[in-house]
N, C-alpha and C. Protein backbone atom coordinates (compact mmCIF):
# COMPACT_ATOMS: atom_id res chain seq x y z
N UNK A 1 32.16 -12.78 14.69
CA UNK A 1 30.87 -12.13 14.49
C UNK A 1 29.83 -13.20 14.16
N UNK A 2 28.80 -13.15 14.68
CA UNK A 2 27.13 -14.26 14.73
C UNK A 2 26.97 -13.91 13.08
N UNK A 3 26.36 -14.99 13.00
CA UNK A 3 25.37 -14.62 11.59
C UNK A 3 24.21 -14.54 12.08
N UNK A 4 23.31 -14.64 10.46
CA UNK A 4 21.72 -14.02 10.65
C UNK A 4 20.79 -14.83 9.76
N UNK A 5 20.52 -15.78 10.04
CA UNK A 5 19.74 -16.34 8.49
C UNK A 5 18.20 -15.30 8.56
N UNK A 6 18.41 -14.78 7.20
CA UNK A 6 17.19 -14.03 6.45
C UNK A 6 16.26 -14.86 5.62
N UNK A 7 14.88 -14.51 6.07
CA UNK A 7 13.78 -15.15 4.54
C UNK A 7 13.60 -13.49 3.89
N UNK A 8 13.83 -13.57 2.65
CA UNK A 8 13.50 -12.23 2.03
C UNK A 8 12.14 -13.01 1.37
N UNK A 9 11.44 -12.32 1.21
CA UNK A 9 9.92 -12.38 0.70
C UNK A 9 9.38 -11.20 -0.23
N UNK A 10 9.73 -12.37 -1.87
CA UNK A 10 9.78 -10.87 -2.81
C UNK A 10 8.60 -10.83 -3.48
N UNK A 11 8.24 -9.89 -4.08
CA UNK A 11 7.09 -9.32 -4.35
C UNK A 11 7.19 -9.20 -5.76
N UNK A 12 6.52 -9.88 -6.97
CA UNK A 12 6.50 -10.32 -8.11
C UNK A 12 7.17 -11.03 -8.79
N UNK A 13 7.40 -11.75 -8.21
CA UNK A 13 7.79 -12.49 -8.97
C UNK A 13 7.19 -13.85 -9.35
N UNK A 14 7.74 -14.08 -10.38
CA UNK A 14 7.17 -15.51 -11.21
C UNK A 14 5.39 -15.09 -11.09
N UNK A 15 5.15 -13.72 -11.37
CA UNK A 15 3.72 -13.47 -11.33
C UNK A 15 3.63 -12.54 -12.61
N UNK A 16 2.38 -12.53 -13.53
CA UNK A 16 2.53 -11.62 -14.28
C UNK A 16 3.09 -11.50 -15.54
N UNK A 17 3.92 -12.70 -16.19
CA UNK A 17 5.01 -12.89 -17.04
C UNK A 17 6.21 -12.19 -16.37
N UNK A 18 6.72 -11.97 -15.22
CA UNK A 18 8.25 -11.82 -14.38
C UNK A 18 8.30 -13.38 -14.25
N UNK A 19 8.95 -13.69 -15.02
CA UNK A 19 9.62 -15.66 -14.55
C UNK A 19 10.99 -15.21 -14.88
N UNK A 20 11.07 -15.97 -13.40
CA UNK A 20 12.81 -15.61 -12.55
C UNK A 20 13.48 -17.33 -12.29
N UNK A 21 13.98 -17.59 -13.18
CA UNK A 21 14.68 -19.18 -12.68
C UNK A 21 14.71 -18.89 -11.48
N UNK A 22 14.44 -19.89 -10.60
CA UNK A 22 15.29 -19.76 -9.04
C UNK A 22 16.75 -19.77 -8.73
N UNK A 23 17.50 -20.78 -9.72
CA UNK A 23 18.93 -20.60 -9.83
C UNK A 23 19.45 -19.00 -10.15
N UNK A 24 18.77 -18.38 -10.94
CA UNK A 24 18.79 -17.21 -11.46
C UNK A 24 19.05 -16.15 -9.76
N UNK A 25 18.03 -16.40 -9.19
CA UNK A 25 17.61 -15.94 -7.74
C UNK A 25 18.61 -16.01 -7.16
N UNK A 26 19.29 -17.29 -6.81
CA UNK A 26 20.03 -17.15 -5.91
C UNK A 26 21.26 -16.89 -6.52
N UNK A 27 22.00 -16.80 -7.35
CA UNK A 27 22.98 -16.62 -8.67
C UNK A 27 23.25 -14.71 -8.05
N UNK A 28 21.97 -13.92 -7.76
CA UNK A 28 21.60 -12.70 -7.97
C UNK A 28 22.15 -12.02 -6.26
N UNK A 29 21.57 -13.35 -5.44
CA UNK A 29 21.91 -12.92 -3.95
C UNK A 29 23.33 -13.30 -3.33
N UNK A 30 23.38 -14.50 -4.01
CA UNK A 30 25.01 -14.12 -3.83
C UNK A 30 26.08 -13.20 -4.52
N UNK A 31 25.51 -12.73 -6.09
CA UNK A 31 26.20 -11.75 -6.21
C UNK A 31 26.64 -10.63 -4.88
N UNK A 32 25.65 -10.27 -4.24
CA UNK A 32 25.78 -9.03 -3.04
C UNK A 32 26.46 -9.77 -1.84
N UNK A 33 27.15 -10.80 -1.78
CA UNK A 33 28.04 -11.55 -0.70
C UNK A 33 26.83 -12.48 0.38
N UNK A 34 26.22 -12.51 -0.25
CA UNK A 34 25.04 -12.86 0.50
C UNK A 34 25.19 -14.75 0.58
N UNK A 35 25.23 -15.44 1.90
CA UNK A 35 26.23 -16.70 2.42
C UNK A 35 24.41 -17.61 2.00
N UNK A 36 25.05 -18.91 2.06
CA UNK A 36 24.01 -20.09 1.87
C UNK A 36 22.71 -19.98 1.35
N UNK A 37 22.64 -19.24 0.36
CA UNK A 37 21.48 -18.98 -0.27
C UNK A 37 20.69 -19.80 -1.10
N UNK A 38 19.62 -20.46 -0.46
CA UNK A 38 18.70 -20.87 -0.78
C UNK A 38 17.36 -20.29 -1.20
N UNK A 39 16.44 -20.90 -1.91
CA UNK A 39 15.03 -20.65 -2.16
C UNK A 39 14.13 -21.54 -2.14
N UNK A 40 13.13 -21.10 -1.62
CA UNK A 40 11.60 -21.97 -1.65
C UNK A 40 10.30 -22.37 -2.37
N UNK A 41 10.19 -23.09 -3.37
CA UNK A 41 9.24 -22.93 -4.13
C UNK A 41 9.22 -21.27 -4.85
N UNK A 42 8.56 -21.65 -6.15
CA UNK A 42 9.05 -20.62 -7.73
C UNK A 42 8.14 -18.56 -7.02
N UNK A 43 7.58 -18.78 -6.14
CA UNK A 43 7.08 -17.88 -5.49
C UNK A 43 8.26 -16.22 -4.63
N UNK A 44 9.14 -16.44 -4.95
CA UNK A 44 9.98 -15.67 -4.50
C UNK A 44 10.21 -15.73 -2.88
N UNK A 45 10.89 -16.71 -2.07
CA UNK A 45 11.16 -16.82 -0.75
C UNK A 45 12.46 -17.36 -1.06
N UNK A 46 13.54 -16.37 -0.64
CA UNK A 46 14.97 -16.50 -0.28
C UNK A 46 15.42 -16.63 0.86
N UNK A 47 16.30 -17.88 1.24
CA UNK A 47 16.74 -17.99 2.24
C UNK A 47 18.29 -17.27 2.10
N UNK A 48 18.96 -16.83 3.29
CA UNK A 48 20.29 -16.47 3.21
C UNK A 48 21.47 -16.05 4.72
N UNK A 49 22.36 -16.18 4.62
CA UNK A 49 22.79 -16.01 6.06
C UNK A 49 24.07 -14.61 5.82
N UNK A 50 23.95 -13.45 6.55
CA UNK A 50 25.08 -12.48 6.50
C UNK A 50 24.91 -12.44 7.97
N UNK A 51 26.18 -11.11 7.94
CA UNK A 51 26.46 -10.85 9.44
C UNK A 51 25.04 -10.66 10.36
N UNK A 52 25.31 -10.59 11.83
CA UNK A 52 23.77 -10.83 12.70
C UNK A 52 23.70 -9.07 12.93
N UNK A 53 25.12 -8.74 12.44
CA UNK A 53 24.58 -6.74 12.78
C UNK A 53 24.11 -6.15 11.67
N UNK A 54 23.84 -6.46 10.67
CA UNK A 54 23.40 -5.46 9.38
C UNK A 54 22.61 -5.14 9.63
N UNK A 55 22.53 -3.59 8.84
CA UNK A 55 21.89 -3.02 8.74
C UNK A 55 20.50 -3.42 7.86
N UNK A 56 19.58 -3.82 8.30
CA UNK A 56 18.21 -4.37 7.78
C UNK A 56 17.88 -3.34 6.78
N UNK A 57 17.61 -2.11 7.11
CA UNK A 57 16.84 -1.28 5.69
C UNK A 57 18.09 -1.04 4.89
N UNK A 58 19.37 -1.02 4.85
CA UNK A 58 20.41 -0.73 3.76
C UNK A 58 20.37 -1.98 2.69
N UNK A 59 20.36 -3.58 3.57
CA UNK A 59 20.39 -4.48 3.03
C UNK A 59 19.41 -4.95 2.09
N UNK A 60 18.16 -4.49 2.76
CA UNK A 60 17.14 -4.18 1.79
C UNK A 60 16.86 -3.11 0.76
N UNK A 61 17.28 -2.25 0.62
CA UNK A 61 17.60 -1.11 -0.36
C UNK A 61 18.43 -2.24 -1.32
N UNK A 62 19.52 -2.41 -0.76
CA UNK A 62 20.44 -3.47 -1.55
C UNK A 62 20.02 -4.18 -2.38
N UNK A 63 19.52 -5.16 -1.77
CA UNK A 63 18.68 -6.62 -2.65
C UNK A 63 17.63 -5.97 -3.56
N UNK A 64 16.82 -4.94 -3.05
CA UNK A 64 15.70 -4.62 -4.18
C UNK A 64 16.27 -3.64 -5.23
N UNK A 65 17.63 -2.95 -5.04
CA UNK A 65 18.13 -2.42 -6.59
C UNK A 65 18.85 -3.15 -7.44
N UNK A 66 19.81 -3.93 -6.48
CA UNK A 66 20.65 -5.49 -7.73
C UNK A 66 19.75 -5.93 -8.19
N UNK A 67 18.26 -6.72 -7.73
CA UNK A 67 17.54 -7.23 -8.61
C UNK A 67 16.79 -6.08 -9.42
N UNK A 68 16.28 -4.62 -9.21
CA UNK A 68 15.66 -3.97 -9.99
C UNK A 68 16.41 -3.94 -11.45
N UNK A 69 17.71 -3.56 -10.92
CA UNK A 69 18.96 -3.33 -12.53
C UNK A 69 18.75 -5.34 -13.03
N UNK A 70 19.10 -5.90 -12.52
CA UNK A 70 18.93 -6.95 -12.90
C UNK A 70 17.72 -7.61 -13.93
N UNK A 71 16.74 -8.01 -13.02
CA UNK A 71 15.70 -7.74 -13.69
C UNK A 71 15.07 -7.37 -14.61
N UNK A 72 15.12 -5.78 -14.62
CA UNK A 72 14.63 -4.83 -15.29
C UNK A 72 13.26 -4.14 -14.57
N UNK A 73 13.00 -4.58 -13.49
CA UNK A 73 11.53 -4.41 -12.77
C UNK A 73 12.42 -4.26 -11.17
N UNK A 74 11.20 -3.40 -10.62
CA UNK A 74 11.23 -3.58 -9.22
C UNK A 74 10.88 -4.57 -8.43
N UNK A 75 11.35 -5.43 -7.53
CA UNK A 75 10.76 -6.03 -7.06
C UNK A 75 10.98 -5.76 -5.42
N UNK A 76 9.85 -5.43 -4.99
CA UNK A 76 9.89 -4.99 -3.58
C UNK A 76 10.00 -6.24 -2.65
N UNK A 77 11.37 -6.23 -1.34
CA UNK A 77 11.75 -7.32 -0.70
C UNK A 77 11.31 -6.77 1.05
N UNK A 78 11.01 -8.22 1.49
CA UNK A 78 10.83 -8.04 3.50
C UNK A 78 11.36 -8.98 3.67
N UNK A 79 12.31 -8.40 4.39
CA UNK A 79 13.21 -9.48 5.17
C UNK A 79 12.67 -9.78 6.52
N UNK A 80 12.73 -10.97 7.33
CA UNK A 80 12.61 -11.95 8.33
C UNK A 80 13.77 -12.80 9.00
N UNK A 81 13.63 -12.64 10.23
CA UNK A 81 14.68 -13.22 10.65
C UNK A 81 13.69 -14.94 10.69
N UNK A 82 14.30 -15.99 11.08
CA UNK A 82 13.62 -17.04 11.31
C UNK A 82 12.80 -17.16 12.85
N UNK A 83 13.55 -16.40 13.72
CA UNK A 83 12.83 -15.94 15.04
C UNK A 83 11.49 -15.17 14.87
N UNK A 84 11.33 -13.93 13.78
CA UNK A 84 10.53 -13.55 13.36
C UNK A 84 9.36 -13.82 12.95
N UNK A 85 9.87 -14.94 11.89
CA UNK A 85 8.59 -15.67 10.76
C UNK A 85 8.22 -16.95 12.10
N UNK A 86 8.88 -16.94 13.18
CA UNK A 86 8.22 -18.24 13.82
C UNK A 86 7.45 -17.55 14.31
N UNK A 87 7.50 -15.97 15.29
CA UNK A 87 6.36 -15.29 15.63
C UNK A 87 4.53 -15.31 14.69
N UNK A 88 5.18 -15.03 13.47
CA UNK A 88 3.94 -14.76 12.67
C UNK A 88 3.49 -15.95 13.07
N UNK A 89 4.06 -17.59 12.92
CA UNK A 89 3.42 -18.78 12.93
C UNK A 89 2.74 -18.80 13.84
N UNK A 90 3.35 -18.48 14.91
CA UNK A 90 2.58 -19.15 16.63
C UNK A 90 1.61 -17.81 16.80
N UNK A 91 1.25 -16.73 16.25
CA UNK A 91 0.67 -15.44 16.46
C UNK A 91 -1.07 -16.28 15.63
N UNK A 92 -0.59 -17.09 14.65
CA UNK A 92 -1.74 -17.59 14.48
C UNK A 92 -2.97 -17.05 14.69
N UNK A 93 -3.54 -15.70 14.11
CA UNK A 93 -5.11 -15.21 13.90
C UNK A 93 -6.23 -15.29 13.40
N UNK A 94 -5.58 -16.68 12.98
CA UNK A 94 -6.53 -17.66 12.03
C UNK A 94 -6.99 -18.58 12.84
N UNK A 95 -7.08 -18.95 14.37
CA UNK A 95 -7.14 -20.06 15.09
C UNK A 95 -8.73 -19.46 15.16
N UNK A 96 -9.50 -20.64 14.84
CA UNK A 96 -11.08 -20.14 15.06
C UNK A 96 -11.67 -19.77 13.83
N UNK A 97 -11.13 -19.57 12.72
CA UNK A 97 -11.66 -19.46 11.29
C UNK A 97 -11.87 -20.59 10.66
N UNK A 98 -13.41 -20.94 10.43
CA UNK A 98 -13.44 -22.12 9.81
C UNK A 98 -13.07 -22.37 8.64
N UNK A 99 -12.07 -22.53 8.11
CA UNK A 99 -11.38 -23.41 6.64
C UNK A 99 -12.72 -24.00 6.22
N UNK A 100 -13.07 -23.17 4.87
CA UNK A 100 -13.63 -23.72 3.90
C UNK A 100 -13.37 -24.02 2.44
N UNK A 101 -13.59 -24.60 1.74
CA UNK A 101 -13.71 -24.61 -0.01
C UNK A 101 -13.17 -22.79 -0.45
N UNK A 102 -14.06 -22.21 -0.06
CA UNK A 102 -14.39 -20.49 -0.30
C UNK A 102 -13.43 -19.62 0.08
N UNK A 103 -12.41 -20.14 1.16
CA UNK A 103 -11.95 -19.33 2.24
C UNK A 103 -10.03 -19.71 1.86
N UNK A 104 -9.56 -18.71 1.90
CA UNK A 104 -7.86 -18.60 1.69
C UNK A 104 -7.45 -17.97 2.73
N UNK A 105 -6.44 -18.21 3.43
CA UNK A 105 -5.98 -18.11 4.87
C UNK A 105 -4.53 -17.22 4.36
N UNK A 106 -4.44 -15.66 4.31
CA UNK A 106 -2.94 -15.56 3.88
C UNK A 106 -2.36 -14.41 4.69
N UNK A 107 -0.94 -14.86 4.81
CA UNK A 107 0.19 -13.48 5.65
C UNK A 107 0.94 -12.63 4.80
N UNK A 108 0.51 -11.33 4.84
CA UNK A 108 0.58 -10.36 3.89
C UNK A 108 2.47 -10.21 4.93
N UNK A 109 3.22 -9.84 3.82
CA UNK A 109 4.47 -9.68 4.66
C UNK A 109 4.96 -8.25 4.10
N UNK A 110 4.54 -6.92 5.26
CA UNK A 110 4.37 -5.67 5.03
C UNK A 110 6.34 -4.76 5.00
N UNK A 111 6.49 -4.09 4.05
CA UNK A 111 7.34 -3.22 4.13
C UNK A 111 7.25 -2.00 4.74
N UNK A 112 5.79 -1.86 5.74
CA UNK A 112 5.68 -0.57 6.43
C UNK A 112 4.24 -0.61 7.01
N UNK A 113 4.41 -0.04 8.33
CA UNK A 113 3.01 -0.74 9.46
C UNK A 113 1.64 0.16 8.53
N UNK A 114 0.64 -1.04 8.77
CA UNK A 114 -0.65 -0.28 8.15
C UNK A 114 -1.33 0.75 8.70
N UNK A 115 -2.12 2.22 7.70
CA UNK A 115 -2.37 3.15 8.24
C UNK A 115 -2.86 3.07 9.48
N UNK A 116 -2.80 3.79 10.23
CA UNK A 116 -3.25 4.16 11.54
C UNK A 116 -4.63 4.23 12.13
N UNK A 117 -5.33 4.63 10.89
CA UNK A 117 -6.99 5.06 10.64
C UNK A 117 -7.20 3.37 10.34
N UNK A 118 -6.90 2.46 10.20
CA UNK A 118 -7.36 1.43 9.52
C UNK A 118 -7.82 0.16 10.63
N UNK A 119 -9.21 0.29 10.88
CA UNK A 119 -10.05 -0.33 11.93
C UNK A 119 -10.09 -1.50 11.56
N UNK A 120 -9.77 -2.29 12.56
CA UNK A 120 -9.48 -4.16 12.13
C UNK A 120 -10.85 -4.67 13.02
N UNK A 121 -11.58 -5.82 12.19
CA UNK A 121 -11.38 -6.24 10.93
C UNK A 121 -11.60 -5.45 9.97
N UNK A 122 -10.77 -5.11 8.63
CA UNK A 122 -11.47 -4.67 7.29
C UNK A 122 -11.72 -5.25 6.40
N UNK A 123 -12.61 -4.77 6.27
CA UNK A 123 -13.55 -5.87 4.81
C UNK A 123 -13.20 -4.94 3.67
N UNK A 124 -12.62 -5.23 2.38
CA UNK A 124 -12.37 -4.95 1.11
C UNK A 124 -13.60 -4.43 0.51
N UNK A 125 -13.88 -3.36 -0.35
CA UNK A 125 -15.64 -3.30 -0.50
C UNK A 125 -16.35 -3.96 -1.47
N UNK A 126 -15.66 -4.70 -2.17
CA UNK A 126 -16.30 -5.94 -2.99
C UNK A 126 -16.56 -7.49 -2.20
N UNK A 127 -15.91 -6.80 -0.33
CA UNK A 127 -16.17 -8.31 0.12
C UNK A 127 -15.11 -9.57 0.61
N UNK A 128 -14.64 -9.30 -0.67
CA UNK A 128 -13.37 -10.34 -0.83
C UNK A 128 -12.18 -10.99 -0.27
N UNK A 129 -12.03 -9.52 0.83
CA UNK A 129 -10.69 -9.64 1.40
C UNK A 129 -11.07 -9.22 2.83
N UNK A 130 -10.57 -9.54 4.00
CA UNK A 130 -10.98 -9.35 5.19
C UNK A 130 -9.28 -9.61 6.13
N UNK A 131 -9.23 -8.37 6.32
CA UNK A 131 -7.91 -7.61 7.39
C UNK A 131 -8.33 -8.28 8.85
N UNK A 132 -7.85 -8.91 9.08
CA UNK A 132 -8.53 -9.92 10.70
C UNK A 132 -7.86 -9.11 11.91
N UNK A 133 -6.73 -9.06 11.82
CA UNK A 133 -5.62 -8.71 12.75
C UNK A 133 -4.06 -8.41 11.72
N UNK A 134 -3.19 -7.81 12.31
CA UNK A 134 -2.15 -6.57 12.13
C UNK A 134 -1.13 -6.51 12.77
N UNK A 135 0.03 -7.19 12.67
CA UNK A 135 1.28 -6.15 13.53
C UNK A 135 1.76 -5.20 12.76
N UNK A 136 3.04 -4.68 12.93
CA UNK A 136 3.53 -3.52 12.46
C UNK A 136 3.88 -4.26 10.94
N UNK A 137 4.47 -5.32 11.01
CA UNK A 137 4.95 -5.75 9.89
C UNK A 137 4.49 -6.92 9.41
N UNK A 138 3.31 -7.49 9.42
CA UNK A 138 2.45 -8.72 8.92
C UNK A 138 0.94 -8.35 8.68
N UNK A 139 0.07 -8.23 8.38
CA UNK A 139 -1.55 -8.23 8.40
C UNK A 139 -1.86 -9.78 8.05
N UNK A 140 -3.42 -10.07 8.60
CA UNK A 140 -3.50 -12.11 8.16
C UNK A 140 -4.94 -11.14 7.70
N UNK A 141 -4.87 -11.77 6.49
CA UNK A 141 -6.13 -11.58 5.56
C UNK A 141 -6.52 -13.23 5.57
N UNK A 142 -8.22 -12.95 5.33
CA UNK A 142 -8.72 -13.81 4.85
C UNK A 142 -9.42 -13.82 3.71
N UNK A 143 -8.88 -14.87 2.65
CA UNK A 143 -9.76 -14.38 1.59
C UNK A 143 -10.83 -15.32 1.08
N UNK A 144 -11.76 -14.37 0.98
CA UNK A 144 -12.93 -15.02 0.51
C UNK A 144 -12.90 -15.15 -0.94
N UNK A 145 -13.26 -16.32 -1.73
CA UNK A 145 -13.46 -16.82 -3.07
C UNK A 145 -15.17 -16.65 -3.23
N UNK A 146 -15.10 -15.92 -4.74
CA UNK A 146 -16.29 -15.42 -5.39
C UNK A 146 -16.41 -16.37 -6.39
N UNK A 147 -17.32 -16.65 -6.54
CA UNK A 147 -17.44 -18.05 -7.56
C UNK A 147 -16.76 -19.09 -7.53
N UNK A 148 -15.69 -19.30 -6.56
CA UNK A 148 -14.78 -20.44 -6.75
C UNK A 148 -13.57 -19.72 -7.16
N UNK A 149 -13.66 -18.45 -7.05
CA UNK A 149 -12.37 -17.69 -7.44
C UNK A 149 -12.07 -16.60 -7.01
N UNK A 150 -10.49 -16.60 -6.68
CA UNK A 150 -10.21 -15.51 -5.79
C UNK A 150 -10.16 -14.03 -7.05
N UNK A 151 -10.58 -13.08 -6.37
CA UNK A 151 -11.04 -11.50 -7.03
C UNK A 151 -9.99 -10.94 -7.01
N UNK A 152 -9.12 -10.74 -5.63
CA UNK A 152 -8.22 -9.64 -4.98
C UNK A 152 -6.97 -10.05 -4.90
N UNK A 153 -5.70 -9.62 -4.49
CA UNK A 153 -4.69 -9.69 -4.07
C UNK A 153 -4.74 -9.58 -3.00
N UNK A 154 -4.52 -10.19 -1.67
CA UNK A 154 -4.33 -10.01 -0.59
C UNK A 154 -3.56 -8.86 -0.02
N UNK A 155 -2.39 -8.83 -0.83
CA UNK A 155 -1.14 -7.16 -0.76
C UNK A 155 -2.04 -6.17 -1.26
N UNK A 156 -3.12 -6.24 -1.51
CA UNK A 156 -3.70 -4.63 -1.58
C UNK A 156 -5.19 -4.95 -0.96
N UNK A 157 -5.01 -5.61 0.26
CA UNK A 157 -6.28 -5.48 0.81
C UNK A 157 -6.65 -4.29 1.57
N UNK A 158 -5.43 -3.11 1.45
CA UNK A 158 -5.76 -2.16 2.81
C UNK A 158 -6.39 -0.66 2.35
N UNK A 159 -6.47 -0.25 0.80
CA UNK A 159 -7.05 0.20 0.26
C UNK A 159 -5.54 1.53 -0.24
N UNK A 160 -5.66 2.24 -0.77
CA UNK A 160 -4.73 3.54 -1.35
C UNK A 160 -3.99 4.27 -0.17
N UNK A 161 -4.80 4.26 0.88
CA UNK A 161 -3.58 4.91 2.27
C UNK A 161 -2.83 3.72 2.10
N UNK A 162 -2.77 2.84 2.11
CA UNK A 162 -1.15 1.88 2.15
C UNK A 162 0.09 2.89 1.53
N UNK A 163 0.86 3.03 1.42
CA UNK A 163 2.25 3.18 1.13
C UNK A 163 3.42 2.70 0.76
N UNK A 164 3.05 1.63 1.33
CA UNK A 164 4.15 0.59 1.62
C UNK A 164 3.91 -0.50 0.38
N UNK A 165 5.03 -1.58 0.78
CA UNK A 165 4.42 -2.81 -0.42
C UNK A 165 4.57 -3.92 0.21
N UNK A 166 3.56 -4.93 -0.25
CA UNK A 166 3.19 -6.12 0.73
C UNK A 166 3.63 -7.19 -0.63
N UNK A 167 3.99 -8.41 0.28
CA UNK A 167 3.51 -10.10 -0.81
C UNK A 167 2.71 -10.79 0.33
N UNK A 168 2.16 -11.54 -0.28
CA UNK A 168 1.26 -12.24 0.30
C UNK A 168 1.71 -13.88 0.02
N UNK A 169 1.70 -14.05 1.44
CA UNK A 169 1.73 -16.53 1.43
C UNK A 169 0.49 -16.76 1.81
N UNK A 170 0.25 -17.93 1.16
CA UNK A 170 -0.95 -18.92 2.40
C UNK A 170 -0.51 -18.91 3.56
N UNK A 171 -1.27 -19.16 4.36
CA UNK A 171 -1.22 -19.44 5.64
C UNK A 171 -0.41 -20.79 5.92
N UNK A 172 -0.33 -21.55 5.39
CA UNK A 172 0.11 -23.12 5.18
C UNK A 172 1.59 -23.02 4.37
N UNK A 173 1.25 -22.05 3.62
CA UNK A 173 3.00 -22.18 2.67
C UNK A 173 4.01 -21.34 3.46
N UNK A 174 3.30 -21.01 4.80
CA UNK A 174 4.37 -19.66 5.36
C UNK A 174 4.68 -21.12 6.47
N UNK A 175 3.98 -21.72 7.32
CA UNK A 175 4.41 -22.84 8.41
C UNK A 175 5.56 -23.80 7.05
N UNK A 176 5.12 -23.79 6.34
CA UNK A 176 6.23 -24.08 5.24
C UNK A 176 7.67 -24.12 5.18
N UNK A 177 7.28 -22.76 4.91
CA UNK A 177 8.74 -22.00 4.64
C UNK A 177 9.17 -21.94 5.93
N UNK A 178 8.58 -21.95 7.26
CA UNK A 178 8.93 -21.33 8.52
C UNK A 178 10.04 -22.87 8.48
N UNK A 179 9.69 -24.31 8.51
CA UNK A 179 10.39 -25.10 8.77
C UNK A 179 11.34 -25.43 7.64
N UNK A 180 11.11 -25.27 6.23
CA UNK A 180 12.45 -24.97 5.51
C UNK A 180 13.66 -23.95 6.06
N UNK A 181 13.27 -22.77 6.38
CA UNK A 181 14.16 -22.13 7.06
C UNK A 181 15.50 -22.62 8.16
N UNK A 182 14.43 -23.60 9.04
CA UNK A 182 15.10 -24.12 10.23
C UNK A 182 15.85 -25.45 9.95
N UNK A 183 15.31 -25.96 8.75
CA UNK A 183 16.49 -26.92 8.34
C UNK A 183 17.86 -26.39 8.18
N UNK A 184 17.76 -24.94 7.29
CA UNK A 184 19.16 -24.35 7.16
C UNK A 184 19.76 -25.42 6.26
């Protein structure tokens, strides 16, 4: 049977007072049989390799209740294959946005496609956050800095119809992680 290397991309951690050793992290994913588990910078990006047939939403149910009991908190997980996260890279909807001082380039990594009603680009109504483009399972926000400082979370740029739960990378820490991955 193939394997599967996964980036799980978790959602609070080391944010908030949740500080999660990373040893801790991966200590947690191999508890669930989960093969070569690595992590990426204190931000919650797990690398890991299981079978290439699993079941994706069981495995994810999985990982986000061992760490909920664990923990003590929820922490909502999106898994990626590395074929996947290279899509987001080369999908690039940021090509043509001028990088400024002001400006944060980030890939929201979605647990469920954004509402339907939700006309791209969206602008946040304080401004801040700007929905550029959308697949089912990524949105690329751009965020604008207010004084020299970011206002918003990028994971809640889509307003209360969301449902779902997002984390958010730079744009730069995801080509990142995309080639940590492929070291393996």
């Amino acid at each position: 049977m193939a394997d599967q290397t996964f980036i799980a991309f978790l959602r609070a951690v080391n944010v908030g007072g949740r500080t999660v050793k990373m040893e801790r992290l991966r200590e947690l994913f191999a508890e669930l049989g989960l093969r070569d588990v690595r992590t990426y910078i204190q931000s919650g990006n797990v690398f890991f390799t299981t079978d290439a047939d699993v079941d994706r939403a069981a495995l994810t149910r999985r990982i986000e209740e061992h760490l909920a009991t664990a923990l003590g908190y929820p922490v909502p997980a999106m898994l990626r294959t590395v074929a996947e996260l290279a899509a987001v890279v080369d999908a690039d909807p940021f090509h043509g946005v001028e990088v400024t001082p002001d400006l944060r380039l980030c890939v929201v990594f979605l647990s469920e496609p954004l509402p339907v009603g939700l006309a791209l680009p969206h602008l946040t109504p304080k401004g801040d956050l700007e929905v550029i483009a959308a697949t089912p399972t990524e949105a690329y926000v751009v965020a604008h800095l207010i004084n020299g400082r970011p206002t918003g979370n990028a994971a809640t740029a889509f307003g209360k119809a969301y449902q779902g739960h997002g984390t958010a990378r730079f744009f730069h820490t995801t080509v990142k992680i995309l080639a940590a991955a492929r070291k393996g």
